[in-house]
Protein backbone atom coordinates (compact mmCIF):
# COMPACT_ATOMS: atom_id res chain seq x y z
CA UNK A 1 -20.34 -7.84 43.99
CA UNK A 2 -18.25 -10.60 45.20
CA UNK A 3 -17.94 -8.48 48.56
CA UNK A 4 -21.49 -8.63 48.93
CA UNK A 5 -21.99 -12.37 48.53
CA UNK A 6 -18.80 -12.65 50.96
CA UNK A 7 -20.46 -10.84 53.40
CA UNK A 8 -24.11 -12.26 53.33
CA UNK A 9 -22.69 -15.88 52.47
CA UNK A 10 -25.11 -16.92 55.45
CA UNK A 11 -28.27 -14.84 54.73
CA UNK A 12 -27.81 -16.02 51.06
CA UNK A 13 -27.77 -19.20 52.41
CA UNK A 14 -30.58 -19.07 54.70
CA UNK A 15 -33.13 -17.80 52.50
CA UNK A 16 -31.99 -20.49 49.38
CA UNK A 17 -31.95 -23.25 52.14
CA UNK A 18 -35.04 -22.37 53.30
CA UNK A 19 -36.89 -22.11 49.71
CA UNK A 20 -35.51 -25.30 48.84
CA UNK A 21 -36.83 -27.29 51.85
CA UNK A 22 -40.07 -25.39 51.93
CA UNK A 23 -40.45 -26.05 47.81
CA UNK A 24 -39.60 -29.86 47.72
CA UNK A 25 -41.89 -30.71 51.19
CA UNK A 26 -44.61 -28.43 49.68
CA UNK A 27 -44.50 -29.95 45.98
CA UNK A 28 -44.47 -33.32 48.00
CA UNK A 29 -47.61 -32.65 50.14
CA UNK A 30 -49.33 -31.41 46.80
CA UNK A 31 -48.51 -34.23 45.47
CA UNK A 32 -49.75 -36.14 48.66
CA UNK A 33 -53.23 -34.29 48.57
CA UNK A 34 -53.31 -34.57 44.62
CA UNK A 35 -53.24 -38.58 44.94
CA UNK A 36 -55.36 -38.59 47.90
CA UNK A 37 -58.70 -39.79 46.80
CA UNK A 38 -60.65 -39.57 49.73
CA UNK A 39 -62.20 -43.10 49.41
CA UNK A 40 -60.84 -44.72 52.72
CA UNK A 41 -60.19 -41.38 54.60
CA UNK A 42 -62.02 -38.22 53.54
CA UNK A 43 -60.74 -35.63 52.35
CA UNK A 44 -57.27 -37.22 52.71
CA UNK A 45 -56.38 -39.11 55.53
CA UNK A 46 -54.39 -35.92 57.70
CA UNK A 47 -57.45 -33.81 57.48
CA UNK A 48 -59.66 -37.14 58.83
CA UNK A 49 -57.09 -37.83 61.23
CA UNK A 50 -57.22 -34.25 62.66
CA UNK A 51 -61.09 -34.29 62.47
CA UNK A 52 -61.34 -37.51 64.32
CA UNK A 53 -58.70 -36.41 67.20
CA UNK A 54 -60.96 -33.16 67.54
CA UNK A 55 -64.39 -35.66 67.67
CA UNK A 56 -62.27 -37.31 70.73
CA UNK A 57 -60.89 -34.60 72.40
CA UNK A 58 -64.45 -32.45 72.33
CA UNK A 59 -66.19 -35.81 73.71
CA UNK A 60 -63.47 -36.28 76.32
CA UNK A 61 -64.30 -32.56 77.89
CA UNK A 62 -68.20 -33.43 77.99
CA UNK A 63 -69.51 -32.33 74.43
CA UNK A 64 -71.24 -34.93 72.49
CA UNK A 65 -69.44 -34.50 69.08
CA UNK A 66 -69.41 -35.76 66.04
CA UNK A 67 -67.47 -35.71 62.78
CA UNK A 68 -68.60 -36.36 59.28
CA UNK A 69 -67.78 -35.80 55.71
CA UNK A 70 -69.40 -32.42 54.14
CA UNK A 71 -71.24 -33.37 51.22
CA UNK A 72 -70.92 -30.82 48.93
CA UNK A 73 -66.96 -29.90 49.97
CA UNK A 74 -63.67 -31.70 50.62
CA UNK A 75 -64.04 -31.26 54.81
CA UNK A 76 -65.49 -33.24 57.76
CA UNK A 77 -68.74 -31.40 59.68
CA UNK A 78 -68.20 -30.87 63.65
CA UNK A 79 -71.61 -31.17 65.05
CA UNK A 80 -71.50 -30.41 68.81
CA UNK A 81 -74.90 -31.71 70.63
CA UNK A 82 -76.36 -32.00 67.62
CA UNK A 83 -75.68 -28.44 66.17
CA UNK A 84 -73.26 -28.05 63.24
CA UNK A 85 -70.51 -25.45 64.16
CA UNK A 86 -67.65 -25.78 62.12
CA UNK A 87 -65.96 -27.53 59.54
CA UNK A 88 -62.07 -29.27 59.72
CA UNK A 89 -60.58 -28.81 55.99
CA UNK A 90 -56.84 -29.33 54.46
CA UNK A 91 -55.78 -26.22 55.73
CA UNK A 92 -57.02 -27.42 59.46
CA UNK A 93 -54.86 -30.28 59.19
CA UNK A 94 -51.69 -28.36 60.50
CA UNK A 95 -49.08 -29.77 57.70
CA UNK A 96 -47.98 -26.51 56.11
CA UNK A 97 -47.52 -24.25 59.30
CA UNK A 98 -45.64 -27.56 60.20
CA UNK A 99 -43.34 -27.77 57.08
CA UNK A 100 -43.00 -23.97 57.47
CA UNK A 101 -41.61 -24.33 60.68
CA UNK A 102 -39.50 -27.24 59.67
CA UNK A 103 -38.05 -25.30 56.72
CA UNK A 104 -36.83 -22.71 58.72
CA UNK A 105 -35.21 -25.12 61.75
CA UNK A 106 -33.15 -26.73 58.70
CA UNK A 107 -32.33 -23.51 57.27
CA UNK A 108 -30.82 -22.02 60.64
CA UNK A 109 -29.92 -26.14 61.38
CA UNK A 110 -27.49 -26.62 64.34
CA UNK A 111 -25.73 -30.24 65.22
CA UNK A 112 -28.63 -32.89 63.05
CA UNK A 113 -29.40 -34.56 66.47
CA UNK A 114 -30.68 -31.58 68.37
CA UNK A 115 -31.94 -30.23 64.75
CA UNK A 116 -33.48 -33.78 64.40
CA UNK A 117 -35.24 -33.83 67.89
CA UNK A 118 -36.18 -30.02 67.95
CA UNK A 119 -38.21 -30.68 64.30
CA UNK A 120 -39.42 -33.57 66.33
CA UNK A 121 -40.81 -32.52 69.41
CA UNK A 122 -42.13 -28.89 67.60
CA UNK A 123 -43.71 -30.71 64.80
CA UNK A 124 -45.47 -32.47 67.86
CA UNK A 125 -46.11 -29.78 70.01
CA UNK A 126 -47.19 -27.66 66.79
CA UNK A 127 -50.07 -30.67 65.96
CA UNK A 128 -50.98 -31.31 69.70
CA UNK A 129 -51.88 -27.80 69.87
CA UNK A 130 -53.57 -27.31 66.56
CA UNK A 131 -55.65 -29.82 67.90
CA UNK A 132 -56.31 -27.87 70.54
CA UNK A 133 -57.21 -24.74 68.78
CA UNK A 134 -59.32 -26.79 66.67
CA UNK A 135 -61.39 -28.30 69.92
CA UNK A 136 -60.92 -24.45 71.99
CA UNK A 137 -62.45 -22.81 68.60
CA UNK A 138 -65.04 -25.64 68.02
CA UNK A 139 -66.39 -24.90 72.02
CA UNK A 140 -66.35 -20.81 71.31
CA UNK A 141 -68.49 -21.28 68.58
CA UNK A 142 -70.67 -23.42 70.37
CA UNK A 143 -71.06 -20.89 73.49
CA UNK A 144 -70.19 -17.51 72.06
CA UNK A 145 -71.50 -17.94 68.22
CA UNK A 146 -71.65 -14.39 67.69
CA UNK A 147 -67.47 -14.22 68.22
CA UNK A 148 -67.33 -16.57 65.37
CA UNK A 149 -64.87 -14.00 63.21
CA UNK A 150 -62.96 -12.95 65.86
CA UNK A 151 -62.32 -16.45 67.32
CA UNK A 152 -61.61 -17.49 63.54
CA UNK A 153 -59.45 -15.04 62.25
CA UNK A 154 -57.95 -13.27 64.88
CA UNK A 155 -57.43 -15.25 68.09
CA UNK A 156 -56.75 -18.60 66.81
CA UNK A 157 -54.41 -18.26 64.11
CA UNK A 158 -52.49 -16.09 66.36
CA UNK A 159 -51.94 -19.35 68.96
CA UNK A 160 -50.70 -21.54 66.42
CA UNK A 161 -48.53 -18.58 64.35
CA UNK A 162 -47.53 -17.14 67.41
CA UNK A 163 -46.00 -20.50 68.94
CA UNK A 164 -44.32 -21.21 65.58
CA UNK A 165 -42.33 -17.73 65.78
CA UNK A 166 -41.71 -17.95 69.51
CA UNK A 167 -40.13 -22.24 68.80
CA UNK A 168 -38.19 -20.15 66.00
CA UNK A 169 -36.40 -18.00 68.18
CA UNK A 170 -35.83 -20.42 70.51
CA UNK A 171 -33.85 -22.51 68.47
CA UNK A 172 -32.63 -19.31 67.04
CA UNK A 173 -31.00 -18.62 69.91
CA UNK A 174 -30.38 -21.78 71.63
CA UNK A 175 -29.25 -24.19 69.43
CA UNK A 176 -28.99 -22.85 65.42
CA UNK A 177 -25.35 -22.65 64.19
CA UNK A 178 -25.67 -18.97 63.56
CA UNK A 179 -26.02 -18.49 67.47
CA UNK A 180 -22.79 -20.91 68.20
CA UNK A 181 -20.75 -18.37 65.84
CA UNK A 182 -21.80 -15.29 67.09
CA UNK A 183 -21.69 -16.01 70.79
C-alpha cells in the first residue's frame, strides 16, 4: 500500500489539491451569492456586471440592447430592438468555469509568479470571452431563433469549455511543475 502512495504521491496530490481549492473558492462564492441581496445590483452584482458588459458590447456592434431585471426570477432580460431573447443568470456570470480553471492551474502550480500571472491573464481571457459568447449567442438568437438549442447547448458551451481545457494543457505543458520534472 505504501508502494502505491509512493508511486502516485503526485496524482494523490493533484486530485486532493485540486478538491481543496475548488471546495474552499466554491463554499466562498456560495457564500458570496447567499449574502448577495440583490438590492443595489440584481441578482448579485457579477451576474449585473456581466449583463451590463453584454448591454454594451451588443450596442457597440449596432443592436439597440437593453438589460433589465426578470421579475419573476433571479436574472437580467436581454431585449435586442425591442424583442426579448435571452436571459443572463448566475451561471452566465462565468465565476465557476473560472474557479474551475483556477483550481486546476494551482493543483498542477509551477513557479507562483508565472502560476500567479497565468490564473491572471486566463481568468481574464476566460471572462472577456464569456462575454463574448454571451453577446455572439444573444445575436444568433436574434437572427437564427429557430437554432436557439443548438446555439445554447451545444455550440456555446463548447467555446468557453473548450478554451478552458486547451489554457489547461498549455500550462500543462509549458509551465506546471509536473512538465519541469518529466522533461
Amino acid at each position: 500500500m505504501k508502494q502505491l502512495f509512493i508511486k502516485y504521491k503526485s496524482v494523490i496530490r493533484f486530485i486532493l489539491t485540486f478538491l481543496l481549492v475548488y471546495g474552499v473558492l466554491s463554499f466562498g462564492y456560495k457564500l458570496y451569492l447567499q449574502y448577495s441581496d440583490g438590492s443595489k445590483f440584481y441578482p448579485d452584482y457579477m451576474t449585473h456586471l456581466v449583463a451590463k458588459q453584454s448591454e454594451a458590447l451588443l450596442d457597440s456592434f449596432g443592436y439597440n440592447a437593453e438589460v433589465l431585471p426578470h421579475p419573476d426570477e433571479p436574472s437580467m432580460k436581454v431585449i435586442v430592438n425591442g424583442q426579448y431573447l435571452a436571459r443572463v443568470i448566475e451561471g452566465c456570470n462565468a465565476v465557476s468555469i473560472i474557479i474551475l480553471f483556477l483550481s486546476f492551474i494551482v493543483a498542477f502550480s509551477g513557479k507562483f509568479k508565472t502560476t500567479f500571472f497565468y490564473i491572471l491573464s486566463g481568468s481574464v481571457l476566460i471572462y472577456s470571452v464569456n462575454l463574448l459568447r454571451i453577446v455572439l449567442l444573444t445575436i444568433g438568437l436574434y437572427h437564427y431563433p429557430k437554432y436557439e438549442d443548438v446555439l445554447h447547448t451545444v455550440i456555446f458551451p463548447a467555446i468557453i469549455y473548450g478554451m478552458v481545457f486547451l489554457l489547461w494543457i498549455f500550462w500543462v505543458n509549458r509551465f506546471s511543475k509536473l512538465n519541469k520534472s518529466n522533461g
